[in-house]
N, C-alpha and C. Protein backbone atom coordinates (compact mmCIF):
# COMPACT_ATOMS: atom_id res chain seq x y z
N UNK A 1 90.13 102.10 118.09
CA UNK A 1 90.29 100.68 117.83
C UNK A 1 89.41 100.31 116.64
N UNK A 2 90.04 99.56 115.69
CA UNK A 2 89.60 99.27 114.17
C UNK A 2 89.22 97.92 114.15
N UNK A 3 87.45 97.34 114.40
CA UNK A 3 87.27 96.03 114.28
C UNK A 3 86.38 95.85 113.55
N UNK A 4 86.35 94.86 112.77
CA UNK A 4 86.08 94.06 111.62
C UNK A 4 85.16 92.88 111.79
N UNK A 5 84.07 92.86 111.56
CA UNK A 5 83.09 91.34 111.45
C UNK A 5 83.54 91.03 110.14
N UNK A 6 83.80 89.27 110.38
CA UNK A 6 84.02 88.72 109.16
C UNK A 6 82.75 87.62 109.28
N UNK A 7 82.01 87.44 108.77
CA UNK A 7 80.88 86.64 108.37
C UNK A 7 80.91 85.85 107.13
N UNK A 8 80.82 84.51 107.49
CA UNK A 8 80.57 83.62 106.70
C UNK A 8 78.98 83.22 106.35
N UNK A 9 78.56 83.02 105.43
CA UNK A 9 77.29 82.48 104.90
C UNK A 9 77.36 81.50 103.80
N UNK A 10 75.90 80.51 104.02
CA UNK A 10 75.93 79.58 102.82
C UNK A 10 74.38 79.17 103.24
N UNK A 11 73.84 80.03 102.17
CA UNK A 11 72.21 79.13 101.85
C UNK A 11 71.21 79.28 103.03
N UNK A 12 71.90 80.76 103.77
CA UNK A 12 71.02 81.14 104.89
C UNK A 12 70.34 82.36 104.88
N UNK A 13 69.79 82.70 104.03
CA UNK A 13 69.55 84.37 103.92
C UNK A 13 68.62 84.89 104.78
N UNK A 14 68.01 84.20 105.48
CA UNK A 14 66.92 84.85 106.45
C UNK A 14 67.59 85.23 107.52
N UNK A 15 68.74 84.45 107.86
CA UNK A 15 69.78 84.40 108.93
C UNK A 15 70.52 85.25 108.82
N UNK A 16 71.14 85.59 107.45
CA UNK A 16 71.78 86.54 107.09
C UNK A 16 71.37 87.92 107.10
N UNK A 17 70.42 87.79 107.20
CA UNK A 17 69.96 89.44 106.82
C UNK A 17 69.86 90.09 108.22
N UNK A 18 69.30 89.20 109.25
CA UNK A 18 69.17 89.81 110.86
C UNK A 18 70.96 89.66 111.57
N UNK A 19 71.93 88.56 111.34
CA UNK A 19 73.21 88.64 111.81
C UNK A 19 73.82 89.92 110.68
N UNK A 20 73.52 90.75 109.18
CA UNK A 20 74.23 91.99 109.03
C UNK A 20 73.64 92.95 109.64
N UNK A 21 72.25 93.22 109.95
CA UNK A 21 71.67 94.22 110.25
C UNK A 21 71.87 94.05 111.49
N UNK A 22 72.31 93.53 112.70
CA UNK A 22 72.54 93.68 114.18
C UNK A 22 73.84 93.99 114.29
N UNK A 23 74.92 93.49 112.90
CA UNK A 23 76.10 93.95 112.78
C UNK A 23 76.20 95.18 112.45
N UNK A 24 75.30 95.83 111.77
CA UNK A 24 75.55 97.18 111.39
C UNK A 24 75.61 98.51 112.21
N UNK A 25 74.31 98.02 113.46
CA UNK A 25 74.00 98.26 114.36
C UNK A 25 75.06 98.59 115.59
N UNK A 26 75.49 97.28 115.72
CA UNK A 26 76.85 97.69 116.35
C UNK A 26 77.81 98.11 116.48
N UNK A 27 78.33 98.84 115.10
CA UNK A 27 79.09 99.73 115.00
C UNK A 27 80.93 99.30 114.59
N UNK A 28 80.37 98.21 113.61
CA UNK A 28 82.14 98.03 113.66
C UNK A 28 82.70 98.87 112.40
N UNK A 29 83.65 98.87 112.07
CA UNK A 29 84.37 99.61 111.32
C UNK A 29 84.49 99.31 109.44
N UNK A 30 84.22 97.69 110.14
CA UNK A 30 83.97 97.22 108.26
C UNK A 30 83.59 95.99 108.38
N UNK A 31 82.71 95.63 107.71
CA UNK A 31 82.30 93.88 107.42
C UNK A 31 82.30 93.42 106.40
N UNK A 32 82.96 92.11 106.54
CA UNK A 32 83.40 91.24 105.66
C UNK A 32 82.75 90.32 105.63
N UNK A 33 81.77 90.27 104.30
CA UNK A 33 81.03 88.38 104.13
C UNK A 33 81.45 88.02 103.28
N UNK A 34 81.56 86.51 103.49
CA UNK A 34 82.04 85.93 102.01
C UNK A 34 80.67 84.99 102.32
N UNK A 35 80.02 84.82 100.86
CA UNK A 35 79.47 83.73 100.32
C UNK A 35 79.93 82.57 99.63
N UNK A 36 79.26 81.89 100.33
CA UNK A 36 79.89 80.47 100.18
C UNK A 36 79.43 79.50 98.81
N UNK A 37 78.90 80.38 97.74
CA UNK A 37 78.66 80.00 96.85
C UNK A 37 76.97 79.77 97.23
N UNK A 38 76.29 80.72 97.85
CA UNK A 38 74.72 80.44 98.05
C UNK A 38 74.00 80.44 96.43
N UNK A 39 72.78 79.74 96.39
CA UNK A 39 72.23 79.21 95.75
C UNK A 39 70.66 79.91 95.73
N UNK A 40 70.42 80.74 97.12
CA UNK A 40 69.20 80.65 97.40
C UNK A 40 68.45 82.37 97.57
N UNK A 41 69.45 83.37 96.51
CA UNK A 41 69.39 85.01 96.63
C UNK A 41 70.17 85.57 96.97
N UNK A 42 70.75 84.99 98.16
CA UNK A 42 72.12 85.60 98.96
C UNK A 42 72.72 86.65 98.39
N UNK A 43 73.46 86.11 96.65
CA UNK A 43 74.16 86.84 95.88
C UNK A 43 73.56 88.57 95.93
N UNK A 44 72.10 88.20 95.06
CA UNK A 44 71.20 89.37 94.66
C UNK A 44 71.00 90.49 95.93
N UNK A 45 71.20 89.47 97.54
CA UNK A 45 70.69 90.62 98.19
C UNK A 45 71.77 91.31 98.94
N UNK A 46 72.80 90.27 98.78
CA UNK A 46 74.11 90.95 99.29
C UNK A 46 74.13 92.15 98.01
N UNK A 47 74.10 91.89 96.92
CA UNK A 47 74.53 93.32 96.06
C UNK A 47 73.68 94.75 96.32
N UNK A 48 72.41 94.17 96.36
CA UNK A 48 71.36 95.44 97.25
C UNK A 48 72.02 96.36 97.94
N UNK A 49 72.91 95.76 99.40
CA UNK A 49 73.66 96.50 100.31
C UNK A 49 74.20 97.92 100.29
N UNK A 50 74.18 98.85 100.39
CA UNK A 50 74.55 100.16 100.36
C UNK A 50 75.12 100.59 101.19
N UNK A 51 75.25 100.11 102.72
CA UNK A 51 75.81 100.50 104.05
C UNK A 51 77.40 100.48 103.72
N UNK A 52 78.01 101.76 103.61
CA UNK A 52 79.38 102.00 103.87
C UNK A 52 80.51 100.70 104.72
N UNK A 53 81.31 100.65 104.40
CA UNK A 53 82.27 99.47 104.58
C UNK A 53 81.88 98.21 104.80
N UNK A 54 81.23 97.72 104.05
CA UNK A 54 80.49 96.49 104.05
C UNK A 54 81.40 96.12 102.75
N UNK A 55 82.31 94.63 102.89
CA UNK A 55 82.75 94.37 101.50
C UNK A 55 82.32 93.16 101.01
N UNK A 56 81.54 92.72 100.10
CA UNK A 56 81.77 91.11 99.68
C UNK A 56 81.90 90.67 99.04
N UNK A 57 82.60 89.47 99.30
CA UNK A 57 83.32 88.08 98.63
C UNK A 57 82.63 87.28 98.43
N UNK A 58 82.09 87.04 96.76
CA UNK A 58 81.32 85.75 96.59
C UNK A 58 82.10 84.75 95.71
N UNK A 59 82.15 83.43 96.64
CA UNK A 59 82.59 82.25 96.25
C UNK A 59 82.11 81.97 95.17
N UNK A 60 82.63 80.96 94.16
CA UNK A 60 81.68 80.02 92.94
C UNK A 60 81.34 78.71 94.09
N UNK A 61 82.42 78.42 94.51
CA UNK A 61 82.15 77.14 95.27
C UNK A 61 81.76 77.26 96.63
N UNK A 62 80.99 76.09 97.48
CA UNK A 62 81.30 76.19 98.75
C UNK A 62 82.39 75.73 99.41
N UNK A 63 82.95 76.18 99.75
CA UNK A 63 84.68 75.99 100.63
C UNK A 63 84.43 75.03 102.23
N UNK A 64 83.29 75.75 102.71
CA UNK A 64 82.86 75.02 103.98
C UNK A 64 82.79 76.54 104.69
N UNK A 65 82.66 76.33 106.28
CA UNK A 65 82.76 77.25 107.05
C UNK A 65 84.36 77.62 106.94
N UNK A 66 85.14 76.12 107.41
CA UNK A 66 86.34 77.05 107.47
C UNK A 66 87.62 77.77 106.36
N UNK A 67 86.64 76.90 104.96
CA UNK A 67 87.40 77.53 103.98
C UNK A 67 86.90 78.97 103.85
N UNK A 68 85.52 79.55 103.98
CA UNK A 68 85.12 80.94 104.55
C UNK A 68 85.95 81.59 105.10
N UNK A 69 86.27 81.01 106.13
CA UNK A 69 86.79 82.30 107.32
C UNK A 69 88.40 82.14 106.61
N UNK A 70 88.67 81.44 105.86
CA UNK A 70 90.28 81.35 105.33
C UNK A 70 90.03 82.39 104.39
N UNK A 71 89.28 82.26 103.16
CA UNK A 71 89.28 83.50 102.58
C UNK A 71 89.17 84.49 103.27
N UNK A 72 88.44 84.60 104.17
CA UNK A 72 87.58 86.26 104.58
C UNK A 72 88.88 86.90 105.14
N UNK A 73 89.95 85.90 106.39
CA UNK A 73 91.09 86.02 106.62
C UNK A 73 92.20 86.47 105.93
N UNK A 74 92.21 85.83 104.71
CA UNK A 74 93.41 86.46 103.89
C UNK A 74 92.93 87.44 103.28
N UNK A 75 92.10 88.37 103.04
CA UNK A 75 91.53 89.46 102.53
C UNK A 75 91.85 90.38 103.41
N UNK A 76 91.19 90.28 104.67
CA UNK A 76 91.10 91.40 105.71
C UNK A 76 92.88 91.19 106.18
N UNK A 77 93.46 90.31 106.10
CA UNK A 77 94.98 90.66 105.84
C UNK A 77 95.52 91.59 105.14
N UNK A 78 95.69 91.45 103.90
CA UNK A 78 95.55 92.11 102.56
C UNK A 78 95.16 93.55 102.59
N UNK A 79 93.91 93.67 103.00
CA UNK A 79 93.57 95.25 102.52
C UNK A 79 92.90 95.42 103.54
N UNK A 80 93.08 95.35 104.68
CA UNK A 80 92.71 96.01 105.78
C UNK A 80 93.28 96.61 107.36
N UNK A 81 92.88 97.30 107.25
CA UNK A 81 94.23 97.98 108.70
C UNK A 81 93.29 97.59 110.19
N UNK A 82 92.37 96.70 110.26
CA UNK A 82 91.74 96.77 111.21
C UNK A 82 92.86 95.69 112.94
N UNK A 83 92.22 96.36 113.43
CA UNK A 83 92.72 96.28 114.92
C UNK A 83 92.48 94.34 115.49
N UNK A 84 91.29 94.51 115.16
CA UNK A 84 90.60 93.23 116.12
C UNK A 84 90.03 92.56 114.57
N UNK A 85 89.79 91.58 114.85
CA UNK A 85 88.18 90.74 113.74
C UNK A 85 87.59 89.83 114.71
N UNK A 86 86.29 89.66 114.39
CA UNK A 86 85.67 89.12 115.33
C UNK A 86 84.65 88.21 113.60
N UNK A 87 85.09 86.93 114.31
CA UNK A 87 84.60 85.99 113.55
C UNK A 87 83.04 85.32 113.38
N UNK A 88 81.97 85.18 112.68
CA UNK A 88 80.83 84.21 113.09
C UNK A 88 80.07 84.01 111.37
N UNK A 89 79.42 82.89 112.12
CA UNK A 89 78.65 82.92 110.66
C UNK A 89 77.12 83.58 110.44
N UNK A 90 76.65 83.15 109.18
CA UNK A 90 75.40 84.06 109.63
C UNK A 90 74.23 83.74 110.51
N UNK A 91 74.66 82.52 111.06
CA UNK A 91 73.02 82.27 112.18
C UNK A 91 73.54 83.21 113.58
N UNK A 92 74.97 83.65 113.71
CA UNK A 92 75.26 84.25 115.05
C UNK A 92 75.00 85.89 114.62
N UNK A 93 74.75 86.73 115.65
CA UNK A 93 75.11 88.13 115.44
C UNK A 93 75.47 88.54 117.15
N UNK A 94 76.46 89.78 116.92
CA UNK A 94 76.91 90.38 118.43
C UNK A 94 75.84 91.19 118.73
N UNK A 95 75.88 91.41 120.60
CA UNK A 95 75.36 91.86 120.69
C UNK A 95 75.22 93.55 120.97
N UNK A 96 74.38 94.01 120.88
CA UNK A 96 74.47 95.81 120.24
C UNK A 96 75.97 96.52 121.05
N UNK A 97 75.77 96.12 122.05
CA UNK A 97 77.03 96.69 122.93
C UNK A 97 78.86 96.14 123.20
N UNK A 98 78.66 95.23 121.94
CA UNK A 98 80.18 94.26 122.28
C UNK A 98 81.04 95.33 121.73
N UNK A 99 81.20 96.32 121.17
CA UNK A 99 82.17 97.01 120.95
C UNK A 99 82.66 97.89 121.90
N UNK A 100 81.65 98.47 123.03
CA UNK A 100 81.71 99.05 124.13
C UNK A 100 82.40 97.87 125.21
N UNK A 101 81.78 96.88 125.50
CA UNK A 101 82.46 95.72 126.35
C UNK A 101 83.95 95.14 125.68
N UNK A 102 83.81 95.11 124.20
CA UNK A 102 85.32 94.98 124.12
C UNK A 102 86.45 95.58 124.85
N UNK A 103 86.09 96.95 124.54
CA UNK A 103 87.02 98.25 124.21
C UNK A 103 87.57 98.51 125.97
N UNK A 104 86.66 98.05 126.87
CA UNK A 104 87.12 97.88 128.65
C UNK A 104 87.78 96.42 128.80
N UNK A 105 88.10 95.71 127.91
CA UNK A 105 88.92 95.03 128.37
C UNK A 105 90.91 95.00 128.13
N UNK A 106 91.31 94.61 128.83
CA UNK A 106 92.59 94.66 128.68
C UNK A 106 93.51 93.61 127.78
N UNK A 107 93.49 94.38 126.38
CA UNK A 107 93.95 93.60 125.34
C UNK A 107 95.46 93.59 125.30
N UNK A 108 96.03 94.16 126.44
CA UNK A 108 97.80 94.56 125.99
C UNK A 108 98.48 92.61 125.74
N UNK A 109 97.50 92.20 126.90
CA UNK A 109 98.64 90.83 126.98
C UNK A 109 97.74 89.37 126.19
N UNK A 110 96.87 89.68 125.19
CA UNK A 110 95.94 88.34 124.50
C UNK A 110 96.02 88.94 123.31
N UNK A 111 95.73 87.79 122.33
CA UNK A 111 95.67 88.22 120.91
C UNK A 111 94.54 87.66 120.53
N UNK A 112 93.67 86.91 121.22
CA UNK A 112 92.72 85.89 121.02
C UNK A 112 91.68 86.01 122.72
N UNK A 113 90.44 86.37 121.57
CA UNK A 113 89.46 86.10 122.90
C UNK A 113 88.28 85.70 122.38
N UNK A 114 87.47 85.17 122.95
CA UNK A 114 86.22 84.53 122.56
C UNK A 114 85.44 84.56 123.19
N UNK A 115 83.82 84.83 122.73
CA UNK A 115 82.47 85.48 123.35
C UNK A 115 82.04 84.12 123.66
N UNK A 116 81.02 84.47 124.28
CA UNK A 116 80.07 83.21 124.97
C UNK A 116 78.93 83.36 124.34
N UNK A 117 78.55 82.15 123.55
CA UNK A 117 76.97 82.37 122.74
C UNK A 117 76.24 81.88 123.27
N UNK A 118 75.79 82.84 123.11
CA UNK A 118 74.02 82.51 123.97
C UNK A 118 72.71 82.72 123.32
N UNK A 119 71.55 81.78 123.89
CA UNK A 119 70.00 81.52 122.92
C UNK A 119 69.64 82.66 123.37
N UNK A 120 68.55 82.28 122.31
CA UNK A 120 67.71 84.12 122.92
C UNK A 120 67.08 84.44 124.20
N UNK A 121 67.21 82.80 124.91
CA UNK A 121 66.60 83.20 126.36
C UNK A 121 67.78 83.89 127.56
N UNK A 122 69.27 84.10 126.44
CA UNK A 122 70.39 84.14 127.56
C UNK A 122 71.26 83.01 127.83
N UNK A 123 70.51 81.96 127.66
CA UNK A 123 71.29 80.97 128.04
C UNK A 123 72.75 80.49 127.50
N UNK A 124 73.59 79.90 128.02
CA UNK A 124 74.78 79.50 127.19
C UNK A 124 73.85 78.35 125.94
N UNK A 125 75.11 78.51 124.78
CA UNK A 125 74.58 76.98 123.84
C UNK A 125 75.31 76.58 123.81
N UNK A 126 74.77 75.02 124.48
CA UNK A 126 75.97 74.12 124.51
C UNK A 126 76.66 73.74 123.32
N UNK A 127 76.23 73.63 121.75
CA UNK A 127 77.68 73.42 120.85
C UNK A 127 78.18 74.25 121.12
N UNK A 128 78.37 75.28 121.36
CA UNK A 128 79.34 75.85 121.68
C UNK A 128 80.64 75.86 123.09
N UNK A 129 80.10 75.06 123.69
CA UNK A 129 81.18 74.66 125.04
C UNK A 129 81.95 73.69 124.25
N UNK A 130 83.07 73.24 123.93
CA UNK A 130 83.74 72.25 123.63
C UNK A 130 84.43 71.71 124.84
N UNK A 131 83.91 72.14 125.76
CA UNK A 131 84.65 71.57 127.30
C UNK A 131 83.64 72.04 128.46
N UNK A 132 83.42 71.35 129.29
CA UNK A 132 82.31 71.93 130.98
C UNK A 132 83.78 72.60 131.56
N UNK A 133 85.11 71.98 131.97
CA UNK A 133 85.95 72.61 132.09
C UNK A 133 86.89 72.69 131.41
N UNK A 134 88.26 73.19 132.22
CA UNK A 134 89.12 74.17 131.43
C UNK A 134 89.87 72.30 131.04
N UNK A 135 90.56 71.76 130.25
CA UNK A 135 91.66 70.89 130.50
C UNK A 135 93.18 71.23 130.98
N UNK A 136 93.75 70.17 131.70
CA UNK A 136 94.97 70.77 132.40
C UNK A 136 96.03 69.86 131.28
């Protein structure tokens, strides 16, 4: 199974540097950042990078988050054969084992699944609930 981090960034590089390096860690197959037109090194240290299938896309402009993940999207369309993508920006990173917990779940009948983020104490974060429950 062929999965893909696509990472968005803009003007976060401290953030950035611990969400690629926990990505790298985990073992996906290729990562995709696009810069969002950072201002603040980003560029300089994304070019540093040497880690095998790491590709990036630097904006002139900032697009936003979701003009990010639109580029990063139509790219990894384009020129990539990967299986899954798993989306975040750079303040999130997975954790070391989500490719192992992916890979036991039963993907025959979803095309879409989504992790539960959590602080560093574990806890859920609530921006991230857009609902306490499901709506009917």
């Amino acid at each position: 199974m062929k999965c893909t981090a696509l990472i968005v960034t803009f003007n976060r590089l401290e953030k950035l540097k611990k969400s690629v390096r926990e990505t790298v860690k985990a073992g996906f197959s290729s990562i995709v950042i696009v810069n969002n037109g950072s201002s603040d090194g980003t560029r300089e240290w994304l070019s540093s990078l040497s880690e095998p299938g790491i590709t990036i896309l630097n904006l002139k402009d900032n697009l936003g988050g979701a003009g990010g993940f639109k580029v990063g999207s139509q790219y990894i369309c384009s020129y990539s054969n990967a299986d899954w993508v798993f989306f975040y920006d750079d303040d999130a990173y997975p954790e070391i084992n989500i490719l192992k917990h992916f890979s036991l779940l039963d993907t025959s009948s979803y095309r879409i699944f989504a992790s539960r983020v959590q602080d560093t104490y574990g806890r859920s974060c609530r921006m991230n609930l857009p609902f306490i429950r499901v709506p009917s």
